[in-house]
C-alpha atoms as a PDB file:
ATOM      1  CA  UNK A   1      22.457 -12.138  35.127  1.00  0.00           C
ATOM      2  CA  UNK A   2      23.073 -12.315  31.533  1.00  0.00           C
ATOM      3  CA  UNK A   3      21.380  -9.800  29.186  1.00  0.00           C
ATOM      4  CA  UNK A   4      19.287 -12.409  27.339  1.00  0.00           C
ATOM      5  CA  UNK A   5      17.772 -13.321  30.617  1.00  0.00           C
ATOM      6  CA  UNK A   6      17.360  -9.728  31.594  1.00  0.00           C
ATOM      7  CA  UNK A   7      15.796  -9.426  28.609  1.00  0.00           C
ATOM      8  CA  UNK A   8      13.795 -12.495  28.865  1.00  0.00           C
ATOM      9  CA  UNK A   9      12.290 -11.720  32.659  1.00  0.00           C
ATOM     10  CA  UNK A  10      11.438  -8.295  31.633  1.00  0.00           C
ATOM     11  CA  UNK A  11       9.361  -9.634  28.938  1.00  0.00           C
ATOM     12  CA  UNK A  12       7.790 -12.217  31.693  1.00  0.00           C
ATOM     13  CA  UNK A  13       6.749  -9.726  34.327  1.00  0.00           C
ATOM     14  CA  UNK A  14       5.490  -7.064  31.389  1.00  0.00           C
ATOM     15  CA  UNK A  15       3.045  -9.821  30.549  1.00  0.00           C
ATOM     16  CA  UNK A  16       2.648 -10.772  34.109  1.00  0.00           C
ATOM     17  CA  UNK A  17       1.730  -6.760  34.278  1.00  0.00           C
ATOM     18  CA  UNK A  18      -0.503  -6.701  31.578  1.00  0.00           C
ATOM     19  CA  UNK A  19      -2.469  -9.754  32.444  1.00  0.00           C
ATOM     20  CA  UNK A  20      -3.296  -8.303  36.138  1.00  0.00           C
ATOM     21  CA  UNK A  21      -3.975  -5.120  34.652  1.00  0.00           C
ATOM     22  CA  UNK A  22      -6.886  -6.839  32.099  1.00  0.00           C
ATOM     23  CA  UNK A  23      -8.263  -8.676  35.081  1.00  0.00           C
ATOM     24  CA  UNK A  24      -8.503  -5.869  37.094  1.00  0.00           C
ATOM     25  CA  UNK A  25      -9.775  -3.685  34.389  1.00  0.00           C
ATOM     26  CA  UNK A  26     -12.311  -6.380  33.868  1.00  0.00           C
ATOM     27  CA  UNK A  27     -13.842  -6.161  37.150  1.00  0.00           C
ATOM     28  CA  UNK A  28     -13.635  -2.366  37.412  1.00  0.00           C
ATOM     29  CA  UNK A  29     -17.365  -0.461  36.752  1.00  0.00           C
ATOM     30  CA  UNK A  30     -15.951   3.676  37.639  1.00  0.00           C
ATOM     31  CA  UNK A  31     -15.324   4.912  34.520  1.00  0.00           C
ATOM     32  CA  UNK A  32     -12.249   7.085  35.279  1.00  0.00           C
ATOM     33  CA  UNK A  33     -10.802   4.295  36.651  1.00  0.00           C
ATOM     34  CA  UNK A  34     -11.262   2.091  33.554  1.00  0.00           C
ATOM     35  CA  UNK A  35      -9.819   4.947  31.674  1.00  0.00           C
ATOM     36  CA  UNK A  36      -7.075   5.454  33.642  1.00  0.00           C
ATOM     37  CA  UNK A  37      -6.108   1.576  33.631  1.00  0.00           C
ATOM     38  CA  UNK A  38      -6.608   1.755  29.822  1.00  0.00           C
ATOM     39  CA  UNK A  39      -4.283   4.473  29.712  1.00  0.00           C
ATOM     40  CA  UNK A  40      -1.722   2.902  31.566  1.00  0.00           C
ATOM     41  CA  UNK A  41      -1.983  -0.367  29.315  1.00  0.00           C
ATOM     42  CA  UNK A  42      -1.576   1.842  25.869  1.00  0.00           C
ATOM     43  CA  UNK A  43       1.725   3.484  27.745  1.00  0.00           C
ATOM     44  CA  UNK A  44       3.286   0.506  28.781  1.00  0.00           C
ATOM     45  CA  UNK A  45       2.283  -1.264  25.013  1.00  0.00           C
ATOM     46  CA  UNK A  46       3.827   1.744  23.513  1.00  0.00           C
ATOM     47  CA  UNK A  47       7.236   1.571  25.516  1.00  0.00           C
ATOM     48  CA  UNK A  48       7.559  -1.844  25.130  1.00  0.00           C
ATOM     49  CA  UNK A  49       7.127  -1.688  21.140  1.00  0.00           C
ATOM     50  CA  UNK A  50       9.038   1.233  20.820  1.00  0.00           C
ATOM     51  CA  UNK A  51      11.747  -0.654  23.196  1.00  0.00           C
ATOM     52  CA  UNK A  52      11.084  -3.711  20.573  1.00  0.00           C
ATOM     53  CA  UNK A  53      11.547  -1.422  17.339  1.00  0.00           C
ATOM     54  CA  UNK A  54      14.651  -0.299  18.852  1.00  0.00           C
ATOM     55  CA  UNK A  55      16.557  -3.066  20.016  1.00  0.00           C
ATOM     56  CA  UNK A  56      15.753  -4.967  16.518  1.00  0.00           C
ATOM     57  CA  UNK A  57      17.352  -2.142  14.386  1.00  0.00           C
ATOM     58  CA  UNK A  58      18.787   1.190  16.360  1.00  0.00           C
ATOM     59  CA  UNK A  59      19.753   3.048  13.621  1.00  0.00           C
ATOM     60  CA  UNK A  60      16.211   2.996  11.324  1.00  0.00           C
ATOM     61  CA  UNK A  61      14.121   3.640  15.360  1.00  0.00           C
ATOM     62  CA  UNK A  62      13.045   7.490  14.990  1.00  0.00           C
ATOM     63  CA  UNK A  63      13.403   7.487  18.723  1.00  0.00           C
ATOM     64  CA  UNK A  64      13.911  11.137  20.341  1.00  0.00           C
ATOM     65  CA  UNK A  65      16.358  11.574  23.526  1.00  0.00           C
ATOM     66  CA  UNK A  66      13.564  12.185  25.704  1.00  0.00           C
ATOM     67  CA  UNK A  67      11.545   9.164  24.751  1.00  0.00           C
ATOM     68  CA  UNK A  68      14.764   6.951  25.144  1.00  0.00           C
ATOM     69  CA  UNK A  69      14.984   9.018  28.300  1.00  0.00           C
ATOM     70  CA  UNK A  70      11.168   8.078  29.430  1.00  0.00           C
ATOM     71  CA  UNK A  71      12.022   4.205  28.452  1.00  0.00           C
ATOM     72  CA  UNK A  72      15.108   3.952  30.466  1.00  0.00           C
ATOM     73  CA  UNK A  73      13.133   5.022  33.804  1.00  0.00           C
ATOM     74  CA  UNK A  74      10.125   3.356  33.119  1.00  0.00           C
ATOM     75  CA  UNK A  75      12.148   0.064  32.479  1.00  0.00           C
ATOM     76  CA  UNK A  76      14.498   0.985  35.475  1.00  0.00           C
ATOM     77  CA  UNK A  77      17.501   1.003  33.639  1.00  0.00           C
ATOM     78  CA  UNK A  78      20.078   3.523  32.304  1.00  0.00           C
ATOM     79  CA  UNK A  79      20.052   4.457  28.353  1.00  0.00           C
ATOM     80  CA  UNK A  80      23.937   3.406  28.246  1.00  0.00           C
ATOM     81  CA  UNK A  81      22.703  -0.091  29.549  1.00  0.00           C
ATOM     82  CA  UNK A  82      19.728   0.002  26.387  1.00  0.00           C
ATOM     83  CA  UNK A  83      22.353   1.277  23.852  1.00  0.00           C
ATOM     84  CA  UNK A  84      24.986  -1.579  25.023  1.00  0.00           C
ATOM     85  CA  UNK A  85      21.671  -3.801  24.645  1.00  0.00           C
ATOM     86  CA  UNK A  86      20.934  -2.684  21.059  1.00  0.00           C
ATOM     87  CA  UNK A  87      24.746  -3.012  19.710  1.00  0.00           C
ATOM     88  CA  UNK A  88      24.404  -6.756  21.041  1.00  0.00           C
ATOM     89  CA  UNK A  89      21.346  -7.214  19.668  1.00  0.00           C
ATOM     90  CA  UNK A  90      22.591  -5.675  16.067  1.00  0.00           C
ATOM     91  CA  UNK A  91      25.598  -8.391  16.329  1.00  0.00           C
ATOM     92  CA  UNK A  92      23.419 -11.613  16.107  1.00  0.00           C
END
Protein backbone atom coordinates (compact mmCIF):
# COMPACT_ATOMS: atom_id res chain seq x y z
CA UNK A 1 0.00 0.00 0.00
CA UNK A 2 1.35 3.27 -0.91
CA UNK A 3 1.97 5.90 1.81
CA UNK A 4 -0.63 8.37 0.50
CA UNK A 5 -3.19 5.71 0.92
CA UNK A 6 -1.85 4.74 4.28
CA UNK A 7 -2.15 8.04 5.00
CA UNK A 8 -5.47 8.50 3.50
CA UNK A 9 -7.26 5.27 5.41
CA UNK A 10 -5.82 6.35 8.61
CA UNK A 11 -7.50 9.58 8.25
CA UNK A 12 -10.87 7.51 7.24
CA UNK A 13 -11.06 5.18 10.20
CA UNK A 14 -9.85 8.24 12.75
CA UNK A 15 -13.07 9.86 11.61
CA UNK A 16 -14.84 6.61 11.46
CA UNK A 17 -13.46 6.55 15.34
CA UNK A 18 -14.50 9.77 16.23
CA UNK A 19 -17.95 9.63 14.80
CA UNK A 20 -18.80 6.28 16.91
CA UNK A 21 -17.24 7.76 19.77
CA UNK A 22 -19.82 11.11 19.54
CA UNK A 23 -22.70 8.73 19.08
CA UNK A 24 -21.91 6.76 21.81
CA UNK A 25 -21.04 9.62 23.99
CA UNK A 26 -24.38 10.96 23.00
CA UNK A 27 -26.36 8.25 24.39
CA UNK A 28 -24.21 7.78 27.50
CA UNK A 29 -26.00 9.41 30.99
CA UNK A 30 -22.87 7.98 33.83
CA UNK A 31 -20.88 10.73 34.17
CA UNK A 32 -17.45 9.03 34.47
CA UNK A 33 -18.16 7.42 31.52
CA UNK A 34 -18.90 10.60 29.54
CA UNK A 35 -15.71 11.87 30.95
CA UNK A 36 -13.76 9.18 30.17
CA UNK A 37 -15.07 9.07 26.40
CA UNK A 38 -14.37 12.85 26.35
CA UNK A 39 -11.02 12.17 27.40
CA UNK A 40 -10.30 9.73 24.95
CA UNK A 41 -11.68 12.09 22.07
CA UNK A 42 -9.25 15.18 23.29
CA UNK A 43 -6.22 12.37 23.16
CA UNK A 44 -6.85 11.06 19.96
CA UNK A 45 -7.61 15.02 18.54
CA UNK A 46 -4.36 15.89 20.08
CA UNK A 47 -2.26 13.00 18.38
CA UNK A 48 -3.74 13.42 15.29
CA UNK A 49 -2.94 17.35 15.17
CA UNK A 50 0.24 16.99 16.58
CA UNK A 51 0.77 14.02 13.85
CA UNK A 52 -0.72 16.84 11.31
CA UNK A 53 1.74 19.71 12.60
CA UNK A 54 4.43 17.32 12.10
CA UNK A 55 4.16 15.78 8.91
CA UNK A 56 3.41 19.43 7.30
CA UNK A 57 6.78 20.90 8.58
CA UNK A 58 9.20 18.45 10.87
CA UNK A 59 11.69 20.72 11.59
CA UNK A 60 9.44 23.94 13.13
CA UNK A 61 7.05 20.65 15.27
CA UNK A 62 8.36 21.15 19.03
CA UNK A 63 7.66 17.48 19.29
CA UNK A 64 9.60 15.63 22.29
CA UNK A 65 10.96 11.86 21.75
CA UNK A 66 8.48 10.56 24.01
CA UNK A 67 5.48 12.17 22.41
CA UNK A 68 6.76 10.97 18.90
CA UNK A 69 7.22 7.80 20.91
CA UNK A 70 3.36 7.85 22.26
CA UNK A 71 2.22 8.70 18.44
CA UNK A 72 4.02 5.90 16.84
CA UNK A 73 2.13 3.23 19.19
CA UNK A 74 -0.99 4.82 19.29
CA UNK A 75 -0.98 4.99 15.37
CA UNK A 76 0.61 1.41 15.28
CA UNK A 77 3.51 2.30 13.49
CA UNK A 78 7.28 2.73 14.09
CA UNK A 79 8.80 6.48 14.41
CA UNK A 80 11.37 5.51 11.46
CA UNK A 81 8.16 4.76 9.33
CA UNK A 82 6.66 8.64 10.59
CA UNK A 83 10.12 10.26 9.97
CA UNK A 84 10.38 8.50 6.33
CA UNK A 85 6.63 9.91 6.16
CA UNK A 86 7.59 13.50 7.05
CA UNK A 87 10.82 13.71 4.60
CA UNK A 88 8.18 12.69 1.79
CA UNK A 89 5.84 14.90 2.85
CA UNK A 90 8.62 17.93 3.05
CA UNK A 91 9.49 16.93 -0.78
CA UNK A 92 6.07 17.90 -2.37
Amino acid sequence: MKIDDRIEKADNEICAACDLMNIAFDNIEHKKVRVLFSSIMDKLKNSYELIGDFLSDPEDTNLSSEELIKISKCWGVTIDEILDIALLVKKK
